[in-house]
N, C-alpha and C. Protein backbone atom coordinates (compact mmCIF):
# COMPACT_ATOMS: atom_id res chain seq x y z
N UNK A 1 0.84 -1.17 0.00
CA UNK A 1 0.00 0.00 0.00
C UNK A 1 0.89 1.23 0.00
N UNK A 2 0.39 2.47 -0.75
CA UNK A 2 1.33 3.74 -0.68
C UNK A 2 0.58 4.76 0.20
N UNK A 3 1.60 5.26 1.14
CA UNK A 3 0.95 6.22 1.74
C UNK A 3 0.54 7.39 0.80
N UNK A 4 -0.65 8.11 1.21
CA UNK A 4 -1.33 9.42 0.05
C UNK A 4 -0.49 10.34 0.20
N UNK A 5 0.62 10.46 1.40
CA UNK A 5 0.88 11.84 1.98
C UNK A 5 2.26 11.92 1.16
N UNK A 6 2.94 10.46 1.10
CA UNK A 6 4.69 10.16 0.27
C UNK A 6 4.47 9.55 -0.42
N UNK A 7 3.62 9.05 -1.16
CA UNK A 7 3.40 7.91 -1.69
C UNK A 7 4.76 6.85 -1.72
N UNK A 8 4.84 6.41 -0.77
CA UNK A 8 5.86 5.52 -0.41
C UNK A 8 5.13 4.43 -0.10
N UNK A 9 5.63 3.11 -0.21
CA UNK A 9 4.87 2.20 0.64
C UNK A 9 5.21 2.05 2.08
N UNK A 10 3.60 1.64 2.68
CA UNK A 10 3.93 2.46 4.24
C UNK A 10 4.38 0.86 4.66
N UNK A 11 5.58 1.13 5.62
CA UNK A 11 5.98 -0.24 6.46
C UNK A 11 5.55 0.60 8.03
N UNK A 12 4.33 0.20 8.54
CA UNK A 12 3.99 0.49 9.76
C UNK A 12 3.71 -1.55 10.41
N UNK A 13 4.61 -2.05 10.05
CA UNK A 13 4.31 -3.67 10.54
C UNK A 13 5.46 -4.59 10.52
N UNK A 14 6.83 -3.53 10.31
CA UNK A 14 8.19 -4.41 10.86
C UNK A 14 8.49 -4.44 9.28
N UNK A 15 9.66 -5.28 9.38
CA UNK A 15 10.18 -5.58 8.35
C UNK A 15 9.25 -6.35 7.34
N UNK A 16 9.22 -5.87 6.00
CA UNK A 16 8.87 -6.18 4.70
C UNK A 16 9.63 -7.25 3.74
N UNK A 17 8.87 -8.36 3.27
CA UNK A 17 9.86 -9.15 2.01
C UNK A 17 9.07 -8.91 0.92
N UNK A 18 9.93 -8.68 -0.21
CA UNK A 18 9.93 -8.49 -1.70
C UNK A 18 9.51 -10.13 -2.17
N UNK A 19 8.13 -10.08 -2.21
CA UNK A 19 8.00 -11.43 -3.07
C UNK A 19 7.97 -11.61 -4.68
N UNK A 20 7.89 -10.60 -5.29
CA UNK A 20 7.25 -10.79 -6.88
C UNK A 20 8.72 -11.01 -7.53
N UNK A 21 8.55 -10.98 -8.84
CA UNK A 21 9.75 -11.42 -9.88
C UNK A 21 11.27 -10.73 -9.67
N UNK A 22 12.35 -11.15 -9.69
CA UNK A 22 13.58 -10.49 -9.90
C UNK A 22 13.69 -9.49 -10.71
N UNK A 23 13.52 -8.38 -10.53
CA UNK A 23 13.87 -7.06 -11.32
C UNK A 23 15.22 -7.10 -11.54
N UNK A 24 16.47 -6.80 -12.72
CA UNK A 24 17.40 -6.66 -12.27
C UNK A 24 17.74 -5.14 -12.36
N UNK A 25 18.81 -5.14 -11.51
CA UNK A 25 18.98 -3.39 -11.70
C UNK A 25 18.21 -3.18 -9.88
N UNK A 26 17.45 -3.97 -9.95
CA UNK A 26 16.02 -3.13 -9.03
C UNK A 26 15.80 -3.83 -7.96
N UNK A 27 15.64 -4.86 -7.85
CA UNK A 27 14.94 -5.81 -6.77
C UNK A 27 15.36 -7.40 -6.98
N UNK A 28 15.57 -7.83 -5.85
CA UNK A 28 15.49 -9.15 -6.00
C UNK A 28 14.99 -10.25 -4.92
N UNK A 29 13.72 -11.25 -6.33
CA UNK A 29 13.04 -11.77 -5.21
C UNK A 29 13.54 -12.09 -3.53
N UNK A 30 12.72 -12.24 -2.51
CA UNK A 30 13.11 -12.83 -1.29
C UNK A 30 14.21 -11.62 -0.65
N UNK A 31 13.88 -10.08 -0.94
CA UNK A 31 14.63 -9.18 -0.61
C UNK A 31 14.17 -8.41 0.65
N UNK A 32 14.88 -8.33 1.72
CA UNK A 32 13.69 -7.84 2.88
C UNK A 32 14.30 -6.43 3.54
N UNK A 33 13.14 -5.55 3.55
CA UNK A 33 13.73 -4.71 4.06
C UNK A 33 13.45 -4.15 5.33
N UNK A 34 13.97 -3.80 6.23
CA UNK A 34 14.59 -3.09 7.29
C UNK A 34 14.20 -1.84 7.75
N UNK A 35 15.02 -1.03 7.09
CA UNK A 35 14.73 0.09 7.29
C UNK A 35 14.52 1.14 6.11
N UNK A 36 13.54 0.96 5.44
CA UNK A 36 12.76 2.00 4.96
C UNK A 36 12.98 1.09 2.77
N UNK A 37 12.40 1.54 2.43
CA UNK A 37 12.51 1.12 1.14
C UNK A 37 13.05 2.35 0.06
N UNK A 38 14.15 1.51 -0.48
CA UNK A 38 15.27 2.17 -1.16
C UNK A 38 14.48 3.13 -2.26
N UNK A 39 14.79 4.57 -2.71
CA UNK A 39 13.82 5.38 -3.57
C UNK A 39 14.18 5.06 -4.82
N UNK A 40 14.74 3.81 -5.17
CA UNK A 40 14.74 3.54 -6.77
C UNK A 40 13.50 2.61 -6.90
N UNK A 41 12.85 1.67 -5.50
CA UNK A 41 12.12 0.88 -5.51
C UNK A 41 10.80 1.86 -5.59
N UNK A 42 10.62 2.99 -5.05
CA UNK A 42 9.74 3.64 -4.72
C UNK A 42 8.96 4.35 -6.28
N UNK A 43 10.20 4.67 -6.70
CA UNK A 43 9.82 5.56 -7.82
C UNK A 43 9.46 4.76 -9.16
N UNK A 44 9.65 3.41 -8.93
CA UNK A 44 9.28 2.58 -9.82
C UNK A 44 7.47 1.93 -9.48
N UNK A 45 7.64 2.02 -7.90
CA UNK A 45 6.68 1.53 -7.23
C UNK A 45 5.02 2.54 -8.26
N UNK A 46 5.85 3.98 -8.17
CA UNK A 46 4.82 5.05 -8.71
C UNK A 46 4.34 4.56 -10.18
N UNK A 47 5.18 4.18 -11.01
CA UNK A 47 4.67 3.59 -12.38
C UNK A 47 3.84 2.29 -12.55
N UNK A 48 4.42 1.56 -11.84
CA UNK A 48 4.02 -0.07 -11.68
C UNK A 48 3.01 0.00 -10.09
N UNK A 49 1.80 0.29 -10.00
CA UNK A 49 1.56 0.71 -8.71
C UNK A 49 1.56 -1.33 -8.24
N UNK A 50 1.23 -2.04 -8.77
CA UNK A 50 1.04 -3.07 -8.21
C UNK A 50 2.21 -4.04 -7.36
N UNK A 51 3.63 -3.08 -7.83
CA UNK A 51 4.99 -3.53 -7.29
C UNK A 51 5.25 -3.47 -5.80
N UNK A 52 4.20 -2.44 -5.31
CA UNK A 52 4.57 -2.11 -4.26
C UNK A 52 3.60 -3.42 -3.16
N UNK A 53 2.37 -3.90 -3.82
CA UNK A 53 2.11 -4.44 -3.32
C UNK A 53 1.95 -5.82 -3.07
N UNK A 54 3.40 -6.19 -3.45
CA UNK A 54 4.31 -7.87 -3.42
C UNK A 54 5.46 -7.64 -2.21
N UNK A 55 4.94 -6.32 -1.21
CA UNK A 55 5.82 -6.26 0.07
C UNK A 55 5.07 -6.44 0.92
N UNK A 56 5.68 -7.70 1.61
CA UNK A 56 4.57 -8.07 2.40
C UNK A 56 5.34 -8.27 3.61
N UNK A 57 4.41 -8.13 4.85
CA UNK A 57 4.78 -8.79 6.08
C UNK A 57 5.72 -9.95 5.95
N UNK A 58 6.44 -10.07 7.03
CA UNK A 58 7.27 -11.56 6.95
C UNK A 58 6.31 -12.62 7.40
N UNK A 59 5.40 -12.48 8.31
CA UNK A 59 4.77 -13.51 9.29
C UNK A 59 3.60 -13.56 7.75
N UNK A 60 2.98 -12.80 6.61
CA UNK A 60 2.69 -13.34 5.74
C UNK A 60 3.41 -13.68 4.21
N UNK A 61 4.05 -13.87 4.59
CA UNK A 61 4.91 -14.80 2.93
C UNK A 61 4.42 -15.53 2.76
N UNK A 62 4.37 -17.11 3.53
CA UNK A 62 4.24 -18.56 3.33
C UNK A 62 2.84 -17.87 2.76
N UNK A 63 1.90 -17.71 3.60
CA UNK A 63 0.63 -17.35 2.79
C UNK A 63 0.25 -16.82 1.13
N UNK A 64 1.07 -15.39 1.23
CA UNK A 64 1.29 -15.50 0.15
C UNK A 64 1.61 -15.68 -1.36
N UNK A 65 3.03 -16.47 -0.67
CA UNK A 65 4.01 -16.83 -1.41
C UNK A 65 2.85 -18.55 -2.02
N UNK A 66 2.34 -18.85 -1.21
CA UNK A 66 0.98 -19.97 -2.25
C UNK A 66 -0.10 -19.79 -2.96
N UNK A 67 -0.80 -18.15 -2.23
CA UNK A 67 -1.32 -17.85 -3.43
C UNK A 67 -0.71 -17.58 -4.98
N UNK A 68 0.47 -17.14 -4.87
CA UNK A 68 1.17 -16.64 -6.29
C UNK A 68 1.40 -18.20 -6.78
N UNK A 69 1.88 -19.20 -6.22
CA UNK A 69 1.93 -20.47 -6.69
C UNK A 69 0.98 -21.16 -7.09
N UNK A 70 -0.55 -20.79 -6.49
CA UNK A 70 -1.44 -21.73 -6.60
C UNK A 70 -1.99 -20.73 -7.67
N UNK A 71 -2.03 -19.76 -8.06
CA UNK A 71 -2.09 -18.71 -9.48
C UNK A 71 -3.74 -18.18 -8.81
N UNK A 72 -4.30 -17.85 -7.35
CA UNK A 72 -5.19 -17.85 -6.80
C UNK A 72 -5.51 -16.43 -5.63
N UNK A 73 -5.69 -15.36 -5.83
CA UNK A 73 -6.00 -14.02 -5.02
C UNK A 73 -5.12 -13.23 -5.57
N UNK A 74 -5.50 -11.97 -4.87
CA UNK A 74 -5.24 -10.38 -5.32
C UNK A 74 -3.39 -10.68 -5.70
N UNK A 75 -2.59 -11.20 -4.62
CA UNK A 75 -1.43 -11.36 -4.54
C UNK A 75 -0.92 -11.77 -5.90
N UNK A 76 -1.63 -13.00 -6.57
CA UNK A 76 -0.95 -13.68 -7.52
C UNK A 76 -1.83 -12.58 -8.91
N UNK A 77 -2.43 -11.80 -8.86
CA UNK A 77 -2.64 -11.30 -9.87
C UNK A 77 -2.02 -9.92 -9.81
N UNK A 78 -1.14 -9.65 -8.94
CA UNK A 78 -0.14 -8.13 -8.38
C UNK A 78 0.93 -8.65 -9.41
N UNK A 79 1.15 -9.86 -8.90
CA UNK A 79 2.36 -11.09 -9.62
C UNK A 79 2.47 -11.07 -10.91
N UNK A 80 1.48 -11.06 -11.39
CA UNK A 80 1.19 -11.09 -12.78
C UNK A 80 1.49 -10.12 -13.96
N UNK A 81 0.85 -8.52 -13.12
CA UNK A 81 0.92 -7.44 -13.42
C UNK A 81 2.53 -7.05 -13.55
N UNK A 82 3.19 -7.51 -12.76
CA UNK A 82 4.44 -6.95 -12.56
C UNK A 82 5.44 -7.97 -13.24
N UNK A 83 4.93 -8.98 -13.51
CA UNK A 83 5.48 -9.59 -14.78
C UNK A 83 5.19 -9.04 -15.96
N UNK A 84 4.09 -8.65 -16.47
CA UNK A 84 3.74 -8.26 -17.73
C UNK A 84 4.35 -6.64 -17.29
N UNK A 85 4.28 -5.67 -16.68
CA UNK A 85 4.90 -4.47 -17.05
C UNK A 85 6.44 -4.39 -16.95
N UNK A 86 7.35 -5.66 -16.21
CA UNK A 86 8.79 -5.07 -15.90
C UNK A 86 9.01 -6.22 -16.91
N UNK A 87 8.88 -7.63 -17.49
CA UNK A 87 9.65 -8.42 -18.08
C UNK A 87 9.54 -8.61 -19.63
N UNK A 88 7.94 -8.02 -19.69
CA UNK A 88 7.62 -8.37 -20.96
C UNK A 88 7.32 -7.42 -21.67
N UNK A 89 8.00 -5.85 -21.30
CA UNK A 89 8.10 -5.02 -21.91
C UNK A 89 9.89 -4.29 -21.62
N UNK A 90 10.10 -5.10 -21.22
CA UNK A 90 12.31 -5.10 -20.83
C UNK A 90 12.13 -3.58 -20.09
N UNK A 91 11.16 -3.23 -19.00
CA UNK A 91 11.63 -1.60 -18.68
C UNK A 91 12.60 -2.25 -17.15
């Protein structure tokens, strides 16, 4: 989710993991962050809005990480999106 005020994605729930596809240059799957999310992720986040929302809680991955496998909820169709705008158009 992006906050309205930074449009950043808000980490108000601990550390965040990067589940969706290997960006290179950009991201890479199973990437977790800490403290605050890097502004190359952010500003990409603004084009691709659905990128931002493959950062997920740690305590929900496993969850997640089966919907995108089982090709089944919002998650695996974020998945999707961000395959078709970062891989299958080379940005």
């Amino acid at each position: 989710m992006l906050s309205k005020r930074t449009k950043q994605p808000v980490n108000d729930s601990g550390p965040l993991m990067y589940i969706g596809p290997t960006i290179p240059g950009l991201v890479a799957t199973a990437t977790v962050f800490n403290n605050g999310i890097p502004e190359a992720f952010t500003a990409k986040a603004q084009e691709c809005l659905s990128l931002s929302e493959l950062l997920v809680p740690i305590d929900k991955v496993a969850d997640k990480t089966k919907e995108i496998q089982k090709g089944i909820g919002a998650t695996s169709v974020f998945y999707q999106r961000v395959c078709a705008y970062f891989l299958e158009k080379g940005r």
